[in-house]
Every structure is written in structure tokens, then in C-alpha cells.
N, C-alpha and C. Protein backbone atom coordinates (compact mmCIF):
# COMPACT_ATOMS: atom_id res chain seq x y z
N UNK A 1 170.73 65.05 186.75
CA UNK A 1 171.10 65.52 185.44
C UNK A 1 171.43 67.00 185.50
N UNK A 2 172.79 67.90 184.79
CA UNK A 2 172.53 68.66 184.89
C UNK A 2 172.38 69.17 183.34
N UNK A 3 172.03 70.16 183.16
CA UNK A 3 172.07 71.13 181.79
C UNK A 3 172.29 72.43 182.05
N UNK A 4 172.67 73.14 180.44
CA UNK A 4 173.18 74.23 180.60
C UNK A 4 173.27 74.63 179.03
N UNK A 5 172.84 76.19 178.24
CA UNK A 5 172.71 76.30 177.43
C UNK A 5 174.21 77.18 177.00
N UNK A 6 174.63 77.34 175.97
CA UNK A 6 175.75 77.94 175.56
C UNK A 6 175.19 78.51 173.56
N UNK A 7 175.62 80.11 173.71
CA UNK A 7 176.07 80.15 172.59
C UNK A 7 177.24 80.32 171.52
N UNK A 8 177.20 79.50 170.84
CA UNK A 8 178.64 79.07 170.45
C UNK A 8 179.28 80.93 169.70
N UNK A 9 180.34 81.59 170.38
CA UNK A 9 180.84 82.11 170.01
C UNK A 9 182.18 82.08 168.69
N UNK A 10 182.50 80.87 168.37
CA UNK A 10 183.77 80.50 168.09
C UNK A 10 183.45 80.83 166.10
N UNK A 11 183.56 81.79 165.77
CA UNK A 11 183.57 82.21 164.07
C UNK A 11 183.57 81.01 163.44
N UNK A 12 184.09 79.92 163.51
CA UNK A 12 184.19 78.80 162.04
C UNK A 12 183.15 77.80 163.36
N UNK A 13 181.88 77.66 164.24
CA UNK A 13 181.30 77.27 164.63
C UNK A 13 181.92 76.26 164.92
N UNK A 14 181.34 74.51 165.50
CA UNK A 14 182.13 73.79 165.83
C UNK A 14 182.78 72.67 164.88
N UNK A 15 183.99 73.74 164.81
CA UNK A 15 184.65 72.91 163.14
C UNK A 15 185.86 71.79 163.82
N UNK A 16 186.24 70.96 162.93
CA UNK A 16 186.97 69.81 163.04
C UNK A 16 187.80 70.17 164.25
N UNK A 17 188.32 70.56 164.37
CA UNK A 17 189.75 70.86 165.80
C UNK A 17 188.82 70.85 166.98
N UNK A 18 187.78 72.39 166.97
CA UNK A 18 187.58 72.06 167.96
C UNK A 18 186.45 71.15 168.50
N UNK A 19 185.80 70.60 167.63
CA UNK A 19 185.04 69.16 168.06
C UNK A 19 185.89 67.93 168.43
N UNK A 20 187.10 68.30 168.06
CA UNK A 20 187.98 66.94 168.20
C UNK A 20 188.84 67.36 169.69
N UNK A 21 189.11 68.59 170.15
CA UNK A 21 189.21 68.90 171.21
C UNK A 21 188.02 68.56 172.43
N UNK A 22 186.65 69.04 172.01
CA UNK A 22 185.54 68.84 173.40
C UNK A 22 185.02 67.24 173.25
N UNK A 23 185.84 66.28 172.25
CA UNK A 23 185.32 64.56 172.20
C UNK A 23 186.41 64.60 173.58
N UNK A 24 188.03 64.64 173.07
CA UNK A 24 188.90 64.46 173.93
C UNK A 24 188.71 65.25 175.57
N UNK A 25 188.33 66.08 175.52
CA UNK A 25 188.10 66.34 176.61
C UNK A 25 187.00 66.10 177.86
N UNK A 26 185.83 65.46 177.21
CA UNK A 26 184.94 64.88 178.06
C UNK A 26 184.97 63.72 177.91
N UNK A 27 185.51 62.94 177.05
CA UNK A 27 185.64 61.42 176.65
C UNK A 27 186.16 60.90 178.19
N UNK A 28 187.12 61.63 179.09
CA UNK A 28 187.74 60.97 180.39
C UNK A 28 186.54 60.86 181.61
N UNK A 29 185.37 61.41 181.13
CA UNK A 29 183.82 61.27 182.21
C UNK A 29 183.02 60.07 181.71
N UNK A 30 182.79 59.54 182.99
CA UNK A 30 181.78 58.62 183.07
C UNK A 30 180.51 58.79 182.47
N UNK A 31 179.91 59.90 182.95
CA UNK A 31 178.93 60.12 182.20
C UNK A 31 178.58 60.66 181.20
N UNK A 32 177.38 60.53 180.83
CA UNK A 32 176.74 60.64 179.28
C UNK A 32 176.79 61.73 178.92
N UNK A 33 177.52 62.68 177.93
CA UNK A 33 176.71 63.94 177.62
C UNK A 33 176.17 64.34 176.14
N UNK A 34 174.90 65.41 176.25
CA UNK A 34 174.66 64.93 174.90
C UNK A 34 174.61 66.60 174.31
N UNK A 35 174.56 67.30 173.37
CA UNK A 35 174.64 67.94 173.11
C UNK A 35 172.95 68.16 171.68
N UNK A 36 172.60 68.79 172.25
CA UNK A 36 170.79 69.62 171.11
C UNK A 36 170.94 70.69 170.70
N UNK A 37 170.95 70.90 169.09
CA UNK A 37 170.76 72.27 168.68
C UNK A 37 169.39 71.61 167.68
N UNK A 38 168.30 72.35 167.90
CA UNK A 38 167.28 72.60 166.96
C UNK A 38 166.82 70.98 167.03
N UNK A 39 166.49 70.52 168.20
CA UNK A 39 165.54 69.50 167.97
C UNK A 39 166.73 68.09 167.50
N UNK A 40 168.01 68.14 167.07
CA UNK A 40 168.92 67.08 166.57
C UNK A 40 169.67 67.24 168.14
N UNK A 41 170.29 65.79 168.00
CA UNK A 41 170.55 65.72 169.13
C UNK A 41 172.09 64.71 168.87
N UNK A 42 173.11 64.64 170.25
CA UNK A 42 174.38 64.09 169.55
C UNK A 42 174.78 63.54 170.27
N UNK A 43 175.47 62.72 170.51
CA UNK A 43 176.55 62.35 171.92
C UNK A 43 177.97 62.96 171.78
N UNK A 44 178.72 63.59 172.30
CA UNK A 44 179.66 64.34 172.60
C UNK A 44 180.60 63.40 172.48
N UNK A 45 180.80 62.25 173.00
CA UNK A 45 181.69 61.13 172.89
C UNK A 45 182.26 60.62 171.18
N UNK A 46 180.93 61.10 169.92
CA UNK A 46 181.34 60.54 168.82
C UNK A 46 181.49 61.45 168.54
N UNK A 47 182.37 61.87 167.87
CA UNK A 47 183.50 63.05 166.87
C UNK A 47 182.34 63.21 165.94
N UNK A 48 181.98 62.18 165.21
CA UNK A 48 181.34 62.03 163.77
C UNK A 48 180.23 62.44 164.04
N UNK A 49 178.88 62.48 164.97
CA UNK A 49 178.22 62.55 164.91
C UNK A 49 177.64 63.92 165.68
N UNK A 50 178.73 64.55 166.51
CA UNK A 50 178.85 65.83 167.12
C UNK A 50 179.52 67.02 165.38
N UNK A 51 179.99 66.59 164.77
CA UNK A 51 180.18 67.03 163.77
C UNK A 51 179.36 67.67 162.20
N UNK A 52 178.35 66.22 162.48
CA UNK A 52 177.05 66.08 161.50
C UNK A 52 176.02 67.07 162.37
N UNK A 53 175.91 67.55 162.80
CA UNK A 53 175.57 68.34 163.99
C UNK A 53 175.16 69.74 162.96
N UNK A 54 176.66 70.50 162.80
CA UNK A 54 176.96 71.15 161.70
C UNK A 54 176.53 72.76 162.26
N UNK A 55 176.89 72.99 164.00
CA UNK A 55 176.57 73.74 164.29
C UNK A 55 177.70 75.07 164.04
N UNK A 56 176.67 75.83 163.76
CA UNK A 56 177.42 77.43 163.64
C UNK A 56 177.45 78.26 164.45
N UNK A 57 178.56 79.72 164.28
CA UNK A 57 178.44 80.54 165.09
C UNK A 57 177.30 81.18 165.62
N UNK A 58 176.91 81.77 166.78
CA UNK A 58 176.27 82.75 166.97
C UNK A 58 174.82 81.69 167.40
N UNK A 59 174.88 80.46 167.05
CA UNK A 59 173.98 79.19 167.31
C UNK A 59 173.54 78.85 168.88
N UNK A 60 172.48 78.68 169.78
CA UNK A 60 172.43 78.13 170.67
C UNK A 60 172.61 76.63 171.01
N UNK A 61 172.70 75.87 171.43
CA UNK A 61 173.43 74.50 171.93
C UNK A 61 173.08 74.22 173.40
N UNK A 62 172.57 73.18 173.70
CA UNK A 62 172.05 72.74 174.78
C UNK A 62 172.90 71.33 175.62
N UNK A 63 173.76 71.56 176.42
CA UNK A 63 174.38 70.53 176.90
C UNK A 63 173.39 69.30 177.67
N UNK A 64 173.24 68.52 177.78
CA UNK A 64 172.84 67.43 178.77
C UNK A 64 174.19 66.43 179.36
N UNK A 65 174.11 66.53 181.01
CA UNK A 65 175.22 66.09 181.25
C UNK A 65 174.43 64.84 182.69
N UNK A 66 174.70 63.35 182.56
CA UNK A 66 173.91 62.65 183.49
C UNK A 66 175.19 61.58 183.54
N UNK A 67 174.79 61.13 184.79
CA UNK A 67 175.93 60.02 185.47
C UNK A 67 176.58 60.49 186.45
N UNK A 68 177.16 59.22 187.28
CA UNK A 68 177.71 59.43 188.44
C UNK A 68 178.76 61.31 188.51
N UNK A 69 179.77 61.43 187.50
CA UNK A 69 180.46 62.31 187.71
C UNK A 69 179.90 63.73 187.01
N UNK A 70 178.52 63.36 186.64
CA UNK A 70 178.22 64.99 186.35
C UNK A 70 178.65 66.03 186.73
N UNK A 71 178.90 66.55 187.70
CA UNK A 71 179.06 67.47 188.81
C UNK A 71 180.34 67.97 188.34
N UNK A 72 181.35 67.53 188.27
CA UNK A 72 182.85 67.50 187.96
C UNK A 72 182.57 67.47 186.02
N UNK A 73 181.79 67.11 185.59
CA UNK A 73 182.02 67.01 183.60
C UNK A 73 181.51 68.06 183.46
N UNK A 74 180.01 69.00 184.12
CA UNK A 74 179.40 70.01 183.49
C UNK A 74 180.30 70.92 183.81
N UNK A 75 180.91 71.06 185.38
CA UNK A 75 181.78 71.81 185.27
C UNK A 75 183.24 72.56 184.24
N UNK A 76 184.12 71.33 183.96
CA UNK A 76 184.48 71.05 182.80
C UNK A 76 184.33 71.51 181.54
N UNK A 77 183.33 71.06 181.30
CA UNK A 77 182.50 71.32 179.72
C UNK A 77 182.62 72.75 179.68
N UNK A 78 181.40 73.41 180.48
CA UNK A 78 181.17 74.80 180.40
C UNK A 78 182.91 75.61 180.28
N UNK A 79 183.58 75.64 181.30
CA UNK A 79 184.63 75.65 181.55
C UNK A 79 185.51 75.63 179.77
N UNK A 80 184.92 75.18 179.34
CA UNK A 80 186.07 74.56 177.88
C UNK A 80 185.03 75.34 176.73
N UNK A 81 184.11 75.21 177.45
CA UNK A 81 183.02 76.11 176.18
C UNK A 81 183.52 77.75 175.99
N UNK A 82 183.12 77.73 177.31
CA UNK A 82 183.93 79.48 177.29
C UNK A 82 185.22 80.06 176.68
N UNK A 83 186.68 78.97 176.98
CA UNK A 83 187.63 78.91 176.53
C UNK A 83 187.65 78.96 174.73
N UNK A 84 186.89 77.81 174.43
CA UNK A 84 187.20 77.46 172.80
C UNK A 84 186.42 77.72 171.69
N UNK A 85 185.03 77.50 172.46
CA UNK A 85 183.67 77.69 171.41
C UNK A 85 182.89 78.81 171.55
């Protein structure tokens, strides 16, 4: 498993675009990832429920990334976190 904490820099926190950007972009990994702010917890894969989330700027966020291609998705992820969020 790997993990990795991020704080979301992105001013309108993770609003519609770019949650609909990091579904599409890890949706092509095998494995699971899940995303924790404050004890709630999400799967990255559902738009809707990474959304209900309702995380804001300046917020910490806890990735969980498990399955065969971890290695290659956390990379990725982080990678796209920095870029967008």
C-alpha cells in the first residue's frame, strides 16, 4: 500500500472540474484509491462521492493507493495533485 498526504492548494478546493479531472485520471489504474479528509473517507473512482467529500482549500487530504499497479497510480496521482489541486 502506498500513502501520501497532500494539501490541497487549488482556491475553489476540489470543485466539479477538477474532481472530474482526478476520477478520469486514476479511473485507468487497477488499483483502489481512496482519498480521507477528517475521518470521511471516499473512493476516487466515484465523482459523486469524492465530491460529497466537500473538501477545501488550504485542507489536508490523505491518499491511500493499494493494488497490483500502485507504484505507477501514486506516482501519477501525486504528480496531478501538484499540477491541479
Amino acid at each position: 500500500m502506498k500513502k501520501f498526504e497532500y494539501i490541497i492548494t487549488e482556491r475553489m478546493g476540489i470543485h466539479a472540474r477538477a474532481a472530474g479531472m482526478l476520477v478520469k485520471e486514476i479511473s485507468v489504474f487497477e488499483s483502489s484509491v481512496i482519498i480521507e479528509r477528517n475521518g470521511q473517507t471516499a473512493d476516487i473512482k466515484r465523482l459523486m462521492a469524492l465530491m460529497a467529500l466537500g473538501v477545501r482549500c488550504g485542507e489536508k487530504v490523505t491518499f491511500l493507493i493499494e493494488g497490483n499497479d500502485e507504484e505507477t497510480a501514486a506516482i501519477k496521482l501525486e504528480a496531478f495533485c501538484r499540477e491541479n489541486l
